[in-house]
Structures are given as C-alpha cells and as structure tokens.
N, C-alpha and C. Protein backbone atom coordinates (compact mmCIF):
# COMPACT_ATOMS: atom_id res chain seq x y z
N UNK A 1 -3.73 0.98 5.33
CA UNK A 1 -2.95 1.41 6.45
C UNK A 1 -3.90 2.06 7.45
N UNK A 2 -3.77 1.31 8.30
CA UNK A 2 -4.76 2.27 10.02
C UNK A 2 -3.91 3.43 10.29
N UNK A 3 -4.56 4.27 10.80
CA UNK A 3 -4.16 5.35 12.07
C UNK A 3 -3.20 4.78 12.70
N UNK A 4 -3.78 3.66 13.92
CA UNK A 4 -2.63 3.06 15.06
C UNK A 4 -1.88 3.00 14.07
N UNK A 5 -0.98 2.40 13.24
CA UNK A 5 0.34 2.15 12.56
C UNK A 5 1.05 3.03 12.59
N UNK A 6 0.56 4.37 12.35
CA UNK A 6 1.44 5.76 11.87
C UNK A 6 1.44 6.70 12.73
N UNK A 7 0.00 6.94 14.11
CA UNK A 7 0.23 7.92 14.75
C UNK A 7 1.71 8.44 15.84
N UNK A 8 2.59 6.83 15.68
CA UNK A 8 3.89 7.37 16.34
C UNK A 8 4.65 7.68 15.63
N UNK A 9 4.68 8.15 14.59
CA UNK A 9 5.77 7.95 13.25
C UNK A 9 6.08 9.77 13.86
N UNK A 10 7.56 9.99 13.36
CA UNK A 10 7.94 11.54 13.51
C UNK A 10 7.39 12.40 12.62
N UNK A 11 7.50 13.54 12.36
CA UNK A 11 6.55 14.18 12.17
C UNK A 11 7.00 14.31 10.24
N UNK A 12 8.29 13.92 10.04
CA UNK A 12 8.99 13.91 8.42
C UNK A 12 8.44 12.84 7.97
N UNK A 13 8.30 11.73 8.53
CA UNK A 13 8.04 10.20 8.42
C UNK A 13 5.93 10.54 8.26
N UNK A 14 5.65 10.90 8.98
CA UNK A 14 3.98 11.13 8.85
C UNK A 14 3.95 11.89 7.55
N UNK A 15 4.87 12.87 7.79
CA UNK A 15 4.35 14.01 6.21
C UNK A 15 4.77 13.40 4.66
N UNK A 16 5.73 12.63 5.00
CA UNK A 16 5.79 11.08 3.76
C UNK A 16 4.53 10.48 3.41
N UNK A 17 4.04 9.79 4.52
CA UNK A 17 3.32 9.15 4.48
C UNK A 17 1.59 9.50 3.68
N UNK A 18 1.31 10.27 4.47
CA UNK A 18 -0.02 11.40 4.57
C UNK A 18 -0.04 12.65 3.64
N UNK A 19 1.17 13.06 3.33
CA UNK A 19 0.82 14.73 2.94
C UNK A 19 0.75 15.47 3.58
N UNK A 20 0.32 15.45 4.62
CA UNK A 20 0.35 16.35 5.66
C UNK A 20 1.21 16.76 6.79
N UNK A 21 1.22 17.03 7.72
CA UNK A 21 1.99 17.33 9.47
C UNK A 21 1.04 16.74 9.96
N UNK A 22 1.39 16.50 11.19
CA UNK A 22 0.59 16.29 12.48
C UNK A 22 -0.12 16.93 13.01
N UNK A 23 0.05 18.40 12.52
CA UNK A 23 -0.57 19.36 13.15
C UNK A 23 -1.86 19.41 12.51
N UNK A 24 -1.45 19.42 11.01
CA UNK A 24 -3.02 19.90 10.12
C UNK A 24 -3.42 18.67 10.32
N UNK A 25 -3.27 17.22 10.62
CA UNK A 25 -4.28 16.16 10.86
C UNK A 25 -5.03 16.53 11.88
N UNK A 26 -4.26 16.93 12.93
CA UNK A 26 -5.18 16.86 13.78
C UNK A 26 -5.83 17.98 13.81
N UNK A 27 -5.66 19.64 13.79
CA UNK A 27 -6.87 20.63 13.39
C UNK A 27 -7.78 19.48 12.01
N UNK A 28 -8.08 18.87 11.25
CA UNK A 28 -8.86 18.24 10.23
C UNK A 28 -9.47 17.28 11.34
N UNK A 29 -8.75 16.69 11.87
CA UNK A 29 -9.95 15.62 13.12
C UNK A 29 -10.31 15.70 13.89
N UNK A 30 -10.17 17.47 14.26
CA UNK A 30 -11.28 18.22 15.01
C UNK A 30 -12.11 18.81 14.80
N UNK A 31 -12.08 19.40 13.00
CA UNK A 31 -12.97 20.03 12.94
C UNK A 31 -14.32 18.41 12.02
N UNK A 32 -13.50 17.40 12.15
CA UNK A 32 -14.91 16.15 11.90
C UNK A 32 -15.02 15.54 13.12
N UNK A 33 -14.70 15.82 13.86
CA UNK A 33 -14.80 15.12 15.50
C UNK A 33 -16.31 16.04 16.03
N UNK A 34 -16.26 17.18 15.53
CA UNK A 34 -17.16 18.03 16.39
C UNK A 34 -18.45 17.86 15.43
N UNK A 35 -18.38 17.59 13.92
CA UNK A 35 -19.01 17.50 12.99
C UNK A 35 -20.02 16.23 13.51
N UNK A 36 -19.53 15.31 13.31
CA UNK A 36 -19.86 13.82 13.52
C UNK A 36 -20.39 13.88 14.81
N UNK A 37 -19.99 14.49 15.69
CA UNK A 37 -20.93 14.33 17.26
C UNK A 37 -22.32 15.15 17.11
N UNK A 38 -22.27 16.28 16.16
CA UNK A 38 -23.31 16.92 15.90
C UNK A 38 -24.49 15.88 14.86
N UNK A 39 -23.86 15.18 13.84
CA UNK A 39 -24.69 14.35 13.36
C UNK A 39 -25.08 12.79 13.60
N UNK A 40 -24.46 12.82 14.96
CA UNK A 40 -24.89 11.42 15.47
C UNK A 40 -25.26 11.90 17.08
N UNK A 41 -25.51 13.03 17.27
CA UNK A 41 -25.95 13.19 19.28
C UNK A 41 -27.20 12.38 19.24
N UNK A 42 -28.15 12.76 18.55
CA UNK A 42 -29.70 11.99 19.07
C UNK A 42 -29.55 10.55 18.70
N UNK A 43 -28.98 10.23 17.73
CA UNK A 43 -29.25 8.46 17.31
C UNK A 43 -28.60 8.46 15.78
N UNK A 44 -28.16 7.45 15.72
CA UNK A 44 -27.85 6.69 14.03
C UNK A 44 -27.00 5.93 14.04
N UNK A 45 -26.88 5.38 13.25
CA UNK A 45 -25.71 3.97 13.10
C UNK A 45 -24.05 4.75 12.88
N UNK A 46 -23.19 4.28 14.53
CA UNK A 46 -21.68 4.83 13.85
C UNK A 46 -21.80 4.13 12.24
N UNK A 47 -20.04 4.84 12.56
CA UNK A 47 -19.77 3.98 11.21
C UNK A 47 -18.40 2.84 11.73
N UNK A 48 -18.50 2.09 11.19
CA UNK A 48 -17.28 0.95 11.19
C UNK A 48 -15.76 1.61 11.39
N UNK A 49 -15.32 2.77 10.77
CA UNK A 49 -14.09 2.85 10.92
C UNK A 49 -14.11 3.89 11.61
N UNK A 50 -13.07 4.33 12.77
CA UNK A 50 -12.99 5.34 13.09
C UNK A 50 -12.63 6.89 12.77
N UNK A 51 -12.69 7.86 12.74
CA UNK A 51 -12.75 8.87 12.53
C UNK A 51 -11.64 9.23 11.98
N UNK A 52 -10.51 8.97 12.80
CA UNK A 52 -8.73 9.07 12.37
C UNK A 52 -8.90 8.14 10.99
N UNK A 53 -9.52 7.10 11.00
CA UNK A 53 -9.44 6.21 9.73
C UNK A 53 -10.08 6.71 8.66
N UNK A 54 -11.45 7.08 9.16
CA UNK A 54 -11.64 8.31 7.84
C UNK A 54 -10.99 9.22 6.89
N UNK A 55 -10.20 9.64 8.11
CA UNK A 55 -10.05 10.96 7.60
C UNK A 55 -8.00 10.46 6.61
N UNK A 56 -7.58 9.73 7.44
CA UNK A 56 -6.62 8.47 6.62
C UNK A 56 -6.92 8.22 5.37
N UNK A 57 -7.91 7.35 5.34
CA UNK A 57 -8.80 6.72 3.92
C UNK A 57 -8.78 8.06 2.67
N UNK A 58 -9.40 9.13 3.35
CA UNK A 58 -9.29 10.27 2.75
C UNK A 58 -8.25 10.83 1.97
N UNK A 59 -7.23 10.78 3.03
CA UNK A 59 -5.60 11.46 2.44
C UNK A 59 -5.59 10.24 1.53
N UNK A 60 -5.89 9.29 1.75
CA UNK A 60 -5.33 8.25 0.59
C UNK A 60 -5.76 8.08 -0.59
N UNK A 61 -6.99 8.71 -0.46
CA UNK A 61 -7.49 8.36 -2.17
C UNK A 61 -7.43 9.86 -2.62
N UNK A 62 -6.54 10.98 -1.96
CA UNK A 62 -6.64 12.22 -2.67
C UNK A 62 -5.11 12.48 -3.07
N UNK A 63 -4.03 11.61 -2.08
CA UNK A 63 -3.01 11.68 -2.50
C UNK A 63 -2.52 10.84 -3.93
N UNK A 64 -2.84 8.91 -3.37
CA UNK A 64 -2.15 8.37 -4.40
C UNK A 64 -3.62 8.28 -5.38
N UNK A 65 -4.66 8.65 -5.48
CA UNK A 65 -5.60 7.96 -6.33
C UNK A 65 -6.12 7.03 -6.62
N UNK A 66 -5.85 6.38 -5.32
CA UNK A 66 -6.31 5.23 -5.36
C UNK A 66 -7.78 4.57 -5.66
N UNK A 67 -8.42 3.08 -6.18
CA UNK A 67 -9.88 3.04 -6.96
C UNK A 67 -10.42 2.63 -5.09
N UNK A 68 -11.46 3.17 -5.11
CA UNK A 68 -12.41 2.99 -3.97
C UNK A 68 -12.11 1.02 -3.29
N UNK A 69 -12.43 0.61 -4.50
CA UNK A 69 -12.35 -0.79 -3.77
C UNK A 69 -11.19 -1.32 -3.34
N UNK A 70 -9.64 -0.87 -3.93
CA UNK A 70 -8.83 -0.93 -2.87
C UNK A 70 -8.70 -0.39 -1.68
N UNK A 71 -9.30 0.88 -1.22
CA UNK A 71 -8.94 1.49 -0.14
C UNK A 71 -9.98 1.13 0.86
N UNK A 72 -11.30 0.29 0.25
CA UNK A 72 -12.12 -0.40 1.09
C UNK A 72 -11.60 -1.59 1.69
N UNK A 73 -11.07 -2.34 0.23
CA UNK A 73 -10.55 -3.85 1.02
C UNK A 73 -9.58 -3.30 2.09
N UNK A 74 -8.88 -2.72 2.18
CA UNK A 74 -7.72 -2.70 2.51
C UNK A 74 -8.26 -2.13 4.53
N UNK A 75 -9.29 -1.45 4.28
CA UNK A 75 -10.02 -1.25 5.81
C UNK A 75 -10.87 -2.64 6.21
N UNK A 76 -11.81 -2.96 5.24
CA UNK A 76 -12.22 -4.03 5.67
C UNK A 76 -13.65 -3.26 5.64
N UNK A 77 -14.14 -2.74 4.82
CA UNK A 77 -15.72 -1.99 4.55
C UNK A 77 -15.72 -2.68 2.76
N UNK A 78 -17.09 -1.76 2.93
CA UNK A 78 -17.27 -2.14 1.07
C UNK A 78 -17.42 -0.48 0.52
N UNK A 79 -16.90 -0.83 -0.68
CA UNK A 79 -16.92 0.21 -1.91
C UNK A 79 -17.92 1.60 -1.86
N UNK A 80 -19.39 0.87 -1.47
CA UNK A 80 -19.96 2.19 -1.51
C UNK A 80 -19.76 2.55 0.00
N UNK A 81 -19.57 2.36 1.02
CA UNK A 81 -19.27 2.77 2.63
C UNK A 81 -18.29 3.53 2.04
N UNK A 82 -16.58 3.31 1.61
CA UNK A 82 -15.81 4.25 1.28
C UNK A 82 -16.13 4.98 0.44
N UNK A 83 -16.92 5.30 -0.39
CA UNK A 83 -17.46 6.33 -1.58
C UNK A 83 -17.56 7.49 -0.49
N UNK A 84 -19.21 6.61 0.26
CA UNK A 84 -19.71 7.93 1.21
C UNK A 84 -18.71 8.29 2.47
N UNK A 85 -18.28 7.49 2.69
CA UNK A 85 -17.00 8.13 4.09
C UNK A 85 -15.97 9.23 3.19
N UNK A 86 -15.80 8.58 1.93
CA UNK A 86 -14.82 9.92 1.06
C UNK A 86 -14.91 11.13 1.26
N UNK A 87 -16.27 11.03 0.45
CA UNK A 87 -17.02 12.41 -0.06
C UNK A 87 -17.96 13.08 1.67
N UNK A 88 -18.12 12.26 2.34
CA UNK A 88 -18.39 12.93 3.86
C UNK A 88 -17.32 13.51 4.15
N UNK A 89 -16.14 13.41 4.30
CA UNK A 89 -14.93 14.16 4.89
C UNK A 89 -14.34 15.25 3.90
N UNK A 90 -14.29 14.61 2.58
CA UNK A 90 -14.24 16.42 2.14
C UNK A 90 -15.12 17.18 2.31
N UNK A 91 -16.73 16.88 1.83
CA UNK A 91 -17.64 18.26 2.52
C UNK A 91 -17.70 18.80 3.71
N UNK A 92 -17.13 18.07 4.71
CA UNK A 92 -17.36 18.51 6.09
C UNK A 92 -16.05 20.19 6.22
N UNK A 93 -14.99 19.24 5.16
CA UNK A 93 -13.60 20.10 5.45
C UNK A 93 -13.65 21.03 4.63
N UNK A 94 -14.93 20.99 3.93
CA UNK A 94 -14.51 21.62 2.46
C UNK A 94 -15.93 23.20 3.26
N UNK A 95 -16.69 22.89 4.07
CA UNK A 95 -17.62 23.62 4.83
C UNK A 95 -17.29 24.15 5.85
N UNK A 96 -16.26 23.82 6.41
CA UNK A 96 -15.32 24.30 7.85
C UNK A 96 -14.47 25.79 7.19
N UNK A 97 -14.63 25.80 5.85
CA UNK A 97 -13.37 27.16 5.49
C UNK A 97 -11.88 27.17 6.23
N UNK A 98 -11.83 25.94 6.62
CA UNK A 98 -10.32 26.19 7.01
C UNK A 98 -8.96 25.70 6.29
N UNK A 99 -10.02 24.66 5.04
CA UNK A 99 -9.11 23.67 4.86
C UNK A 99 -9.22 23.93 2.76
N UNK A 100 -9.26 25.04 2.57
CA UNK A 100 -9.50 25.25 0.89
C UNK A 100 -8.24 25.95 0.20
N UNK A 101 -8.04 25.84 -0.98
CA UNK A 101 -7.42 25.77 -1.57
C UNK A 101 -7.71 27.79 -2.45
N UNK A 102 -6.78 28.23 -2.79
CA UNK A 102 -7.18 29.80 -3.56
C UNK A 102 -7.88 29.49 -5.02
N UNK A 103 -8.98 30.39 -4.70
CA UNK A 103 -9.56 30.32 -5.86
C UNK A 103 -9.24 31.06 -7.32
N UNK A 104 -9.92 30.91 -8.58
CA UNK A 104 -9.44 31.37 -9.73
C UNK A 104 -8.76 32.56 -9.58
N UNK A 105 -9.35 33.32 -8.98
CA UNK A 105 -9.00 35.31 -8.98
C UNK A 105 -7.98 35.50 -8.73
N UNK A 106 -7.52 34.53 -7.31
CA UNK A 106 -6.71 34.88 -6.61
C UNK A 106 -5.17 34.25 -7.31
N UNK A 107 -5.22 33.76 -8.19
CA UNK A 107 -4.69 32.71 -8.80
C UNK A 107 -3.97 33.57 -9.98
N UNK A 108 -4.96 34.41 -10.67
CA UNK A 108 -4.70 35.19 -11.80
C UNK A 108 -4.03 36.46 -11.30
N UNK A 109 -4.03 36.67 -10.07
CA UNK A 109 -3.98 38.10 -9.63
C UNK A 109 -2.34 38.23 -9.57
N UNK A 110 -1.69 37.16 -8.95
CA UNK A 110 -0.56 37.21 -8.49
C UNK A 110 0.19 36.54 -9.87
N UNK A 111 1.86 37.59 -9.68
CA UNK A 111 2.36 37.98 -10.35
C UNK A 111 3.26 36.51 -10.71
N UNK A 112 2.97 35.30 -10.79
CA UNK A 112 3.35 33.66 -11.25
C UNK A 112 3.27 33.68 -12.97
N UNK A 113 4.06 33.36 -13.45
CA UNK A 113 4.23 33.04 -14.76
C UNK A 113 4.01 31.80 -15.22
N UNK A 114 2.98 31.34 -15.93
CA UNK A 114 2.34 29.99 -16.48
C UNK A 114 3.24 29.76 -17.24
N UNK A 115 3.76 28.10 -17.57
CA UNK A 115 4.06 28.07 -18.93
C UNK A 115 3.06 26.67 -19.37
N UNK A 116 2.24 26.75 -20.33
CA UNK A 116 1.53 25.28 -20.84
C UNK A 116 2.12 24.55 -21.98
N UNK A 117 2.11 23.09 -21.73
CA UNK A 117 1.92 22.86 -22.77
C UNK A 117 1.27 22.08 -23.42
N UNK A 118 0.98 21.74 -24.43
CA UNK A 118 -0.18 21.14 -24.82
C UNK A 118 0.09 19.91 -25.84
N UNK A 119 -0.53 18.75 -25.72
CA UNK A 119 -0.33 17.45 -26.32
C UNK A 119 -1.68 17.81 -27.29
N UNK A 120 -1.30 17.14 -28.66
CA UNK A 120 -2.34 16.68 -29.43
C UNK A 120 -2.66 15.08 -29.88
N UNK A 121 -3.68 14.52 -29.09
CA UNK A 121 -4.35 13.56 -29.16
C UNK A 121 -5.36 13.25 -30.18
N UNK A 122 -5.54 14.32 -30.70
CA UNK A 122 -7.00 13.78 -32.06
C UNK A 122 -6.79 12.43 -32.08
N UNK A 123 -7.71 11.66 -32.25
CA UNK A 123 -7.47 10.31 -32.70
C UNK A 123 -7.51 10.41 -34.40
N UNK A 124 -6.92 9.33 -34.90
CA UNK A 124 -6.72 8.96 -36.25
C UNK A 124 -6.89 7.94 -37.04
N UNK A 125 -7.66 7.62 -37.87
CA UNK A 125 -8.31 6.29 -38.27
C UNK A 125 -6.63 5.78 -38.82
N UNK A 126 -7.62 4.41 -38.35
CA UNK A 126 -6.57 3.21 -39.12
C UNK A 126 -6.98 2.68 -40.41
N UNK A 127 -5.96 2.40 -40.98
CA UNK A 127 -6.68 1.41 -42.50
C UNK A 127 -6.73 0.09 -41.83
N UNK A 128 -7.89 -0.37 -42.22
CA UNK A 128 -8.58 -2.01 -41.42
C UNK A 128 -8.54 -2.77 -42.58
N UNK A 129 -8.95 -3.84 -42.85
CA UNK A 129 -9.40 -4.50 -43.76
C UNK A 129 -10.55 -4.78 -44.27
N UNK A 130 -11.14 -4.75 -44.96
CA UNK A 130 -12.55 -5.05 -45.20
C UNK A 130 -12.97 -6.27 -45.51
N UNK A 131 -14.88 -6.69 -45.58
CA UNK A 131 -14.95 -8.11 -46.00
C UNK A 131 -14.41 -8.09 -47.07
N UNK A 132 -14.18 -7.57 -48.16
CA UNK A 132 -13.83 -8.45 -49.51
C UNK A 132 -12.59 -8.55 -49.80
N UNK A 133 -11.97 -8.07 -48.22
CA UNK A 133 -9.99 -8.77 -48.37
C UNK A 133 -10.01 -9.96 -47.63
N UNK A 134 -9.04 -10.73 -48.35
CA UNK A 134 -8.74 -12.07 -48.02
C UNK A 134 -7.96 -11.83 -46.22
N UNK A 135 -8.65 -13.50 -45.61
CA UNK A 135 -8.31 -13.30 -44.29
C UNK A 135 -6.59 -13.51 -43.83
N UNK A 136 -6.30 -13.59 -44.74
CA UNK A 136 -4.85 -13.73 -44.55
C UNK A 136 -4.21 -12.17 -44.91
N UNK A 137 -4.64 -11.24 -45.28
CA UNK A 137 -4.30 -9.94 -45.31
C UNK A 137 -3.15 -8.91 -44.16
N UNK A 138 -1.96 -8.65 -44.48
CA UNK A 138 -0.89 -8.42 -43.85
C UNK A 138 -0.54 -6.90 -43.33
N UNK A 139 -1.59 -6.00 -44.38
CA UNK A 139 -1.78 -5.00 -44.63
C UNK A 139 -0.44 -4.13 -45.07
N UNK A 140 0.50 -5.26 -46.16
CA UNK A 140 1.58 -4.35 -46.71
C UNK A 140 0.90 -4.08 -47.98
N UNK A 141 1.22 -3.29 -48.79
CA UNK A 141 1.00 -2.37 -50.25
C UNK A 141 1.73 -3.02 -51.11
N UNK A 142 1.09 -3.30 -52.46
CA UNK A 142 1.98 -4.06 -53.45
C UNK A 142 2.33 -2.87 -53.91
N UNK A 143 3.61 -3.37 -54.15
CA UNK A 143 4.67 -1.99 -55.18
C UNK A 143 4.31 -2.56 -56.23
N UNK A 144 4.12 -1.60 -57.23
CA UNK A 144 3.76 -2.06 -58.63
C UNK A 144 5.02 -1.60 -59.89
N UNK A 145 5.90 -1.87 -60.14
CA UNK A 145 6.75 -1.68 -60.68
C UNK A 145 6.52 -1.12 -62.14
C-alpha cells in the first residue's frame, strides 16, 4: 500500500489502517524529512521510495509483522533496500526522543497490576522405531494376556 492511496482517508479510517493519526504521521515525517535532508545535502544516491513510503513500509512491518520480502515486493524494491529503509526509520525516530515508548522503571513504578501466565513447552521425546523393528511397525503395544 502507497502513501497516495491513504493520505485522503479520514482520520478513523487512517488510524485503522496505520496505527496511528494523522497527526503523529506527520510530526514522524518531519522529524525524517529534516533527517534525510541532513544526510543527503552534499551528495548520495536518493532512495527509490519516498519518504511518506518509508515511513508507511515502517508502520507495516511493526504493526502486522510482516517478512521483509513481502513488504518489498509489494513497493517494488528488494529485501535488503527494505531491511535498511526499516531499521533507518526506527533509528532516526528512535534518536529524535519524541517517538519512545516508557522504560523498565517507569513501568514498575506505577501502581498496574500484572497478571502472567505461563505455558510449558519442554519438548518431549517420542518413542520412534528403531533399525531392528520391522518396517511395517504401527507403534501399537502387544497386550500380553
């Protein structure tokens, strides 16, 4: 999905879409708008997608999880271009301090009640067959009467 497709969408319809408002997209594609002019003023190769598409691509592989090479095909780049366009737009947002999440302390401090719970996965051997059982082996148990 491009930018153009969604930037007219209302603002319930975008926050479906994206995760976000309109508002925090666009404070986020200003604070890589100003980023990106700083690391491309003297010279370097743009990049293929635009900036709004970046930062798109982004919400998309943090919302649904999506694997890199779909969210490449789907722009029309390759796999490692979206790796590094990924991980470029969170460090940029993740270095701006505007856009982070509360850390451990702050987390423990306030008065929220956890509840966990916990699955046990150990794995557990199977009984297999060995070479000196016949290959027709069903793996039922003779009852021995």
């Amino acid at each position: 999905m491009k930018y153009e497709n969604i930037k007219s969408f209302k603002d319930e319809k975008f926050r479906q879409v994206t995760g976000i408002t309109q508002s925090t997209f666009s404070a986020m594609l200003d604070v890589l708008k100003i980023e990106y002019a700083k690391r491309h003023a003297k010279n370097g190769r743009h990049r293929k997608l635009s900036i709004e598409d970046m930062l798109l691509a982004t919400l998309e592989y943090l919302r649904e999880y999506r694997a890199y090479e779909c969210i490449a095909a789907s722009y029309g780049i390759s796999k490692q271009n979206m790796c590094l366009t990924i991980r470029w737009v969170e460090e940029t947002l993740v270095k701006s301090g505007k856009f982070s999440l509360p850390g451990k302390k702050s987390l423990a401090k306030s008065n929220i009640e956890w509840e966990v719970v916990l699955v046990d996965t150990t794995e557990t051997p199977i009984q297999r067959p060995t070479r000196g059982q016949k290959q027709y082996y069903s793996g039922k148990k003779n009852d021995i009467h």
